[in-house]
Protein backbone atom coordinates (compact mmCIF):
# COMPACT_ATOMS: atom_id res chain seq x y z
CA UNK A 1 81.38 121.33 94.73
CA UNK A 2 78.10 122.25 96.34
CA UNK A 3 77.35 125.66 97.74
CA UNK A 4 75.40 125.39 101.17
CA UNK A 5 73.05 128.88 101.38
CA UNK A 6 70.96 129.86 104.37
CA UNK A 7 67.37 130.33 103.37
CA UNK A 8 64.41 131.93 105.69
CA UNK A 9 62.41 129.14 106.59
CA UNK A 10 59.31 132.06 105.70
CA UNK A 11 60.65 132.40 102.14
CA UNK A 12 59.02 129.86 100.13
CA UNK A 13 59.37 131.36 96.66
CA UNK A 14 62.99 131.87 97.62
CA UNK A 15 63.47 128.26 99.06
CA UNK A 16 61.99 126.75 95.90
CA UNK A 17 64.26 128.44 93.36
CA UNK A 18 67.42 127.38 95.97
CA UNK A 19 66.17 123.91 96.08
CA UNK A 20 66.24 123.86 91.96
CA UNK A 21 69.29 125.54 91.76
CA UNK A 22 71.12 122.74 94.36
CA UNK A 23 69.77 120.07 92.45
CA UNK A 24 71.19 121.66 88.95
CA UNK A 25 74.48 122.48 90.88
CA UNK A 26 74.23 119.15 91.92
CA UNK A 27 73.73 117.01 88.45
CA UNK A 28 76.93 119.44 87.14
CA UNK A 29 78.95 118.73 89.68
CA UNK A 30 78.93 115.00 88.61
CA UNK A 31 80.32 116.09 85.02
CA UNK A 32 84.07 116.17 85.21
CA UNK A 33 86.46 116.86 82.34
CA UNK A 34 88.95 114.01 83.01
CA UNK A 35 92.45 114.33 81.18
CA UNK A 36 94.82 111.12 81.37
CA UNK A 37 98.19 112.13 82.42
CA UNK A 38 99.72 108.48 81.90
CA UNK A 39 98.40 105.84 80.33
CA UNK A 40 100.10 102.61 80.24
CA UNK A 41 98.38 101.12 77.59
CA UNK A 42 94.74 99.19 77.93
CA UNK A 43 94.31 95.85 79.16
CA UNK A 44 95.15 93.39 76.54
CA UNK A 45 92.91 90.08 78.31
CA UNK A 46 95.69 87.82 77.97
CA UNK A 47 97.89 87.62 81.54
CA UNK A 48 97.44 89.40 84.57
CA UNK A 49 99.50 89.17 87.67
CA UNK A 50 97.61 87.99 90.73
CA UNK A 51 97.48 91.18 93.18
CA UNK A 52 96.64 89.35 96.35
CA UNK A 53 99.22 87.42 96.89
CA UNK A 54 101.61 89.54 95.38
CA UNK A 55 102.84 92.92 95.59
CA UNK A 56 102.55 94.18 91.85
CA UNK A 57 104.30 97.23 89.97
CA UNK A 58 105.47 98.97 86.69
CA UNK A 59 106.60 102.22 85.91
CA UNK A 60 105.52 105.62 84.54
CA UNK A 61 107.85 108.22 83.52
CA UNK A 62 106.74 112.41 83.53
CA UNK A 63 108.34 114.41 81.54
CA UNK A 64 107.75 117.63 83.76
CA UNK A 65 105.72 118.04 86.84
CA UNK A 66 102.53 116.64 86.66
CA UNK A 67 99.60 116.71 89.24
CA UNK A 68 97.15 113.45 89.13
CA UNK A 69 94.19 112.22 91.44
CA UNK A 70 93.10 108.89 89.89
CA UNK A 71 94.89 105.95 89.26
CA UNK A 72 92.78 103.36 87.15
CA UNK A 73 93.65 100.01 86.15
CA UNK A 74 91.68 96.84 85.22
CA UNK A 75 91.51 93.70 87.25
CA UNK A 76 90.12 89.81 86.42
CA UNK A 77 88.07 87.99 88.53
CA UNK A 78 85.73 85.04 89.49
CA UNK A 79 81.99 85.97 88.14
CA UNK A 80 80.50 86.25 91.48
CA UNK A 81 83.30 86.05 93.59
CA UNK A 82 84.63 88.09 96.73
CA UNK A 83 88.27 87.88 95.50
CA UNK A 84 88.43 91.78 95.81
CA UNK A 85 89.28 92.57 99.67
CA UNK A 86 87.43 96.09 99.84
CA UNK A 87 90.20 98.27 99.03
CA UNK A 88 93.51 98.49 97.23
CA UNK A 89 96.70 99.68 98.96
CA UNK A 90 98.52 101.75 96.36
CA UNK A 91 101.91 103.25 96.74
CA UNK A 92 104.13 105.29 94.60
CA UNK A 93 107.71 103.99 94.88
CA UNK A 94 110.63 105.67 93.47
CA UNK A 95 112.42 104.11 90.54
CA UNK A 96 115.84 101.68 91.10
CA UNK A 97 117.47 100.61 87.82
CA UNK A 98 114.53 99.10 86.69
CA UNK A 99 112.69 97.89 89.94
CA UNK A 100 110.72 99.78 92.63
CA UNK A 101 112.43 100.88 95.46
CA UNK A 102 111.96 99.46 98.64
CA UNK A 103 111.24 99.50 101.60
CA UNK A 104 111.16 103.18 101.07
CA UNK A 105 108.18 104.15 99.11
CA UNK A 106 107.54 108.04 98.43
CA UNK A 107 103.60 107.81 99.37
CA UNK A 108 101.05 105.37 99.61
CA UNK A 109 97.55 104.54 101.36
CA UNK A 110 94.46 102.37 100.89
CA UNK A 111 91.77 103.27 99.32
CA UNK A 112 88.29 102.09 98.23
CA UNK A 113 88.06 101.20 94.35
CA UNK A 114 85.41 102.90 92.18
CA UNK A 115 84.07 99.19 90.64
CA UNK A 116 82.75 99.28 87.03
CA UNK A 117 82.15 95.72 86.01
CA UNK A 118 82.50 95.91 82.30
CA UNK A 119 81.35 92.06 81.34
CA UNK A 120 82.22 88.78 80.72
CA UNK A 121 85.66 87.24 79.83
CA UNK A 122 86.46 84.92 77.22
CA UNK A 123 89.00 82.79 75.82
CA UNK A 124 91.29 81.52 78.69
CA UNK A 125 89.73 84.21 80.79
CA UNK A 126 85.93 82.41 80.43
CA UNK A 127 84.39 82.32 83.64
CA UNK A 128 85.66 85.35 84.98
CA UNK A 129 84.52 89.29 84.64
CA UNK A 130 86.71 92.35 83.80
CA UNK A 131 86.55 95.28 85.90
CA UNK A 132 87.88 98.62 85.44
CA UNK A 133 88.94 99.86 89.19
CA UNK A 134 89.07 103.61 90.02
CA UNK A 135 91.03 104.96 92.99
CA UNK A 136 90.02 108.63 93.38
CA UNK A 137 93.12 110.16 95.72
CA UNK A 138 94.07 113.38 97.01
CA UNK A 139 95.59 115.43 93.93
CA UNK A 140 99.27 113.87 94.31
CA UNK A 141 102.12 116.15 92.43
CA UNK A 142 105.12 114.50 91.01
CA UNK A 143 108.27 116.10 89.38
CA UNK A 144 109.77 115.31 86.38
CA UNK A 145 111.06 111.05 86.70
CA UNK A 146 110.50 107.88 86.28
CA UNK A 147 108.49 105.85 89.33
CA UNK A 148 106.67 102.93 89.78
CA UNK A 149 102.73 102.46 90.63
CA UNK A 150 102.36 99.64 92.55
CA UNK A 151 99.20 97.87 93.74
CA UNK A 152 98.05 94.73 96.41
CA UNK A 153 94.24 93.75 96.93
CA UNK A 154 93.54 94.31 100.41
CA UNK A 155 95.46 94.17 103.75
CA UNK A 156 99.20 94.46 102.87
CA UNK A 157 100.24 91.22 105.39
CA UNK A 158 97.79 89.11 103.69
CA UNK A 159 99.30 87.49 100.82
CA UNK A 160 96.53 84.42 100.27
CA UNK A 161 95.69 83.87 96.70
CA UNK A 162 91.91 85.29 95.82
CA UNK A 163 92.22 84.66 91.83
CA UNK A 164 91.79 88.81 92.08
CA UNK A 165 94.52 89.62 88.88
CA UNK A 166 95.68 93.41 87.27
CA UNK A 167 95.52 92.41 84.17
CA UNK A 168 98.86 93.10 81.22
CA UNK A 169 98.95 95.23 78.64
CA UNK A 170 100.43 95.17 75.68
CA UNK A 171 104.75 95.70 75.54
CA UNK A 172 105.11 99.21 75.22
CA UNK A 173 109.06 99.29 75.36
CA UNK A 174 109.36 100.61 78.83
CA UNK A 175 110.24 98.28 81.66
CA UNK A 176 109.01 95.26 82.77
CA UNK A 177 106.99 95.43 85.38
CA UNK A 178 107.82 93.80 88.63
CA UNK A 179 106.41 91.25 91.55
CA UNK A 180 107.07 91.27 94.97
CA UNK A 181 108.77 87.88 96.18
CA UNK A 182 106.97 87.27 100.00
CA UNK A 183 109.08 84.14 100.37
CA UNK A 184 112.21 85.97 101.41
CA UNK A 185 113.16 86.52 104.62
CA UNK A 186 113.67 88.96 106.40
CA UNK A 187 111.04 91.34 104.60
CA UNK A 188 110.81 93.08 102.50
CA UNK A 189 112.03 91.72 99.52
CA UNK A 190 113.50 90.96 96.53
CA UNK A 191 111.35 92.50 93.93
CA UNK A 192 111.45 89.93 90.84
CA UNK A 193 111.00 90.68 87.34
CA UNK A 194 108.29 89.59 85.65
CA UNK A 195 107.77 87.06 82.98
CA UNK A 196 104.26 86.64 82.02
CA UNK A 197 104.15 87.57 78.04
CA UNK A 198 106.61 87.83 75.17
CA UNK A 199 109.10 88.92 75.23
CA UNK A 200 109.95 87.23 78.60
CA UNK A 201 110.60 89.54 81.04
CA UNK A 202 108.65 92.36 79.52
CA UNK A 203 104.89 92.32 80.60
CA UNK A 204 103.30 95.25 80.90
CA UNK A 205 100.64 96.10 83.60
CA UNK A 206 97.04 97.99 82.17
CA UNK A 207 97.02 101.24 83.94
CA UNK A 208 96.16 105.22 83.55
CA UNK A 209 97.02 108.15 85.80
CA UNK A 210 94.02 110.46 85.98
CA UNK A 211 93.60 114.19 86.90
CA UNK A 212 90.00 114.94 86.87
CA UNK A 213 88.67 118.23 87.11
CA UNK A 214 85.19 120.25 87.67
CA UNK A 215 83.62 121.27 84.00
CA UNK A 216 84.21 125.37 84.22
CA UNK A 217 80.17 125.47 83.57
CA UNK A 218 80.06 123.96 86.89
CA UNK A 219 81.88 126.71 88.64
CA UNK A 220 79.77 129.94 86.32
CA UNK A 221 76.79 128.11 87.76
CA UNK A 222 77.74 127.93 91.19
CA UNK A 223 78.83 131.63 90.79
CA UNK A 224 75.82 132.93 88.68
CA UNK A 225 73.14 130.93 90.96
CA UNK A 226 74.67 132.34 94.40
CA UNK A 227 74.33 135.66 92.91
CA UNK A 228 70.80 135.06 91.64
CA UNK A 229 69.75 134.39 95.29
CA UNK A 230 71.60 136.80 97.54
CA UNK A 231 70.29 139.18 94.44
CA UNK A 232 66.51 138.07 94.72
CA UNK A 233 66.44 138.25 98.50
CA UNK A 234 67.60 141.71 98.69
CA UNK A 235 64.49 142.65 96.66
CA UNK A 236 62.34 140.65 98.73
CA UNK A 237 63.49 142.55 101.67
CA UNK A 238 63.40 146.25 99.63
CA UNK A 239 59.69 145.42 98.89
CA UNK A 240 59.06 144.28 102.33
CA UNK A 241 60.13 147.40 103.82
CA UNK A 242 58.39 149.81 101.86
């Protein structure tokens, strides 16, 4: 967080030390202390469910309330394509023997992905780059359950194939993660299992629930470096005076 202070426009000594203290406050407030919450497991290059054309999900379980505002996952794509849409509609669905609930979801929104392309695929994947995709959200609170995260690229009533894919993890024994079946009538449904690794029926989506915080050093300086100023300009003014 950055501290706006007033500062005579007269005051140039003052001004210069509030200009270097903004810019340190600045560079610290970048540094976060980010502590994973959830982690589904990392993505394993081998499947990946495409997200456009498809509603995608799998499930995380807390085991007491937990507070999270990032939700990361990794997606394949084209090199140099625009398969991604410009934002990812997430939502948060509650948990129905094994499938997300629907239509009723518990909260949701789109929101522009934090892009870090992190190189070139290979193997079946040659051709196409893996990127891990950050959606920084308002801290979202959950109590203790089981729910699923699920994702689309882009507008949820398009459902055109981009080749934009969350890519699988490896089977970590909870369930399968699910697919939305657009083909039925009327909508919104049936959520399908999916089958895209062995064991059939138990693929496992790449993702990590994030809650990032401010470094406390970040918050002493902000603290120590108002101080400094309000404590510097009364002395300016004392020796002014007299």
């Amino acid at each position: 967080m950055l501290v706006g202070i007033t500062i005579p426009t007269e005051d140039y000594h003052l001004k210069a030390a509030s200009i270097r203290y903004l810019a340190i406050t600045l560079f610290a407030s970048t540094l976060a202390s980010a502590g994973v919450v959830f982690n589904n497991g990392s993505p394993n290059q081998t499947s990946g469910w495409e997200m456009t054309s498809y509603l995608v999900g799998d499930d995380f379980t807390f085991a007491s309330r937990t507070t999270f505002n990032d939700i990361r996952f990794w997606s394949y794509e084209p090199t140099g394509s625009t398969a991604y849409q410009g934002f990812i509609v997430w939502t948060i669905n509650y948990d129905n023997s094994g499938l997300p609930s629907g239509p009723t979801f518990l909260t949701g929104a789109g929101t522009t992905a934090k892009r870090t392309d992190l190189g070139a695929m290979t193997g079946a994947w040659t051709g196409y780059e893996l990127f891990q995709e950050d959606l920084p959200i308002a801290p979202l609170t959950l109590d203790a359950g089981t729910y699923f995260l699920v994702l689309h690229n882009g507008d949820i009533n398009f459902h055109t194939p981009e080749s934009f894919y969350w890519g699988t993890t490896d089977n970590n024994g909870t369930y399968h993660s699910a697919n939305f079946n657009w083909s039925a009538t009327p909508m919104p449904g049936p959520w399908v299992s999916s089958s895209l690794s062995a064991p059939v029926g138990e693929a496992q989506m790449a993702f990590e629930l994030i809650y990032a915080t401010p470094e406390p050093g970040t918050w002493f300086l902000v603290g120590t470096g108002t101080a400094a100023l309000i404590a510097r300009r009364r002395a300016r003014r004392l020796n002014s005076a007299s």
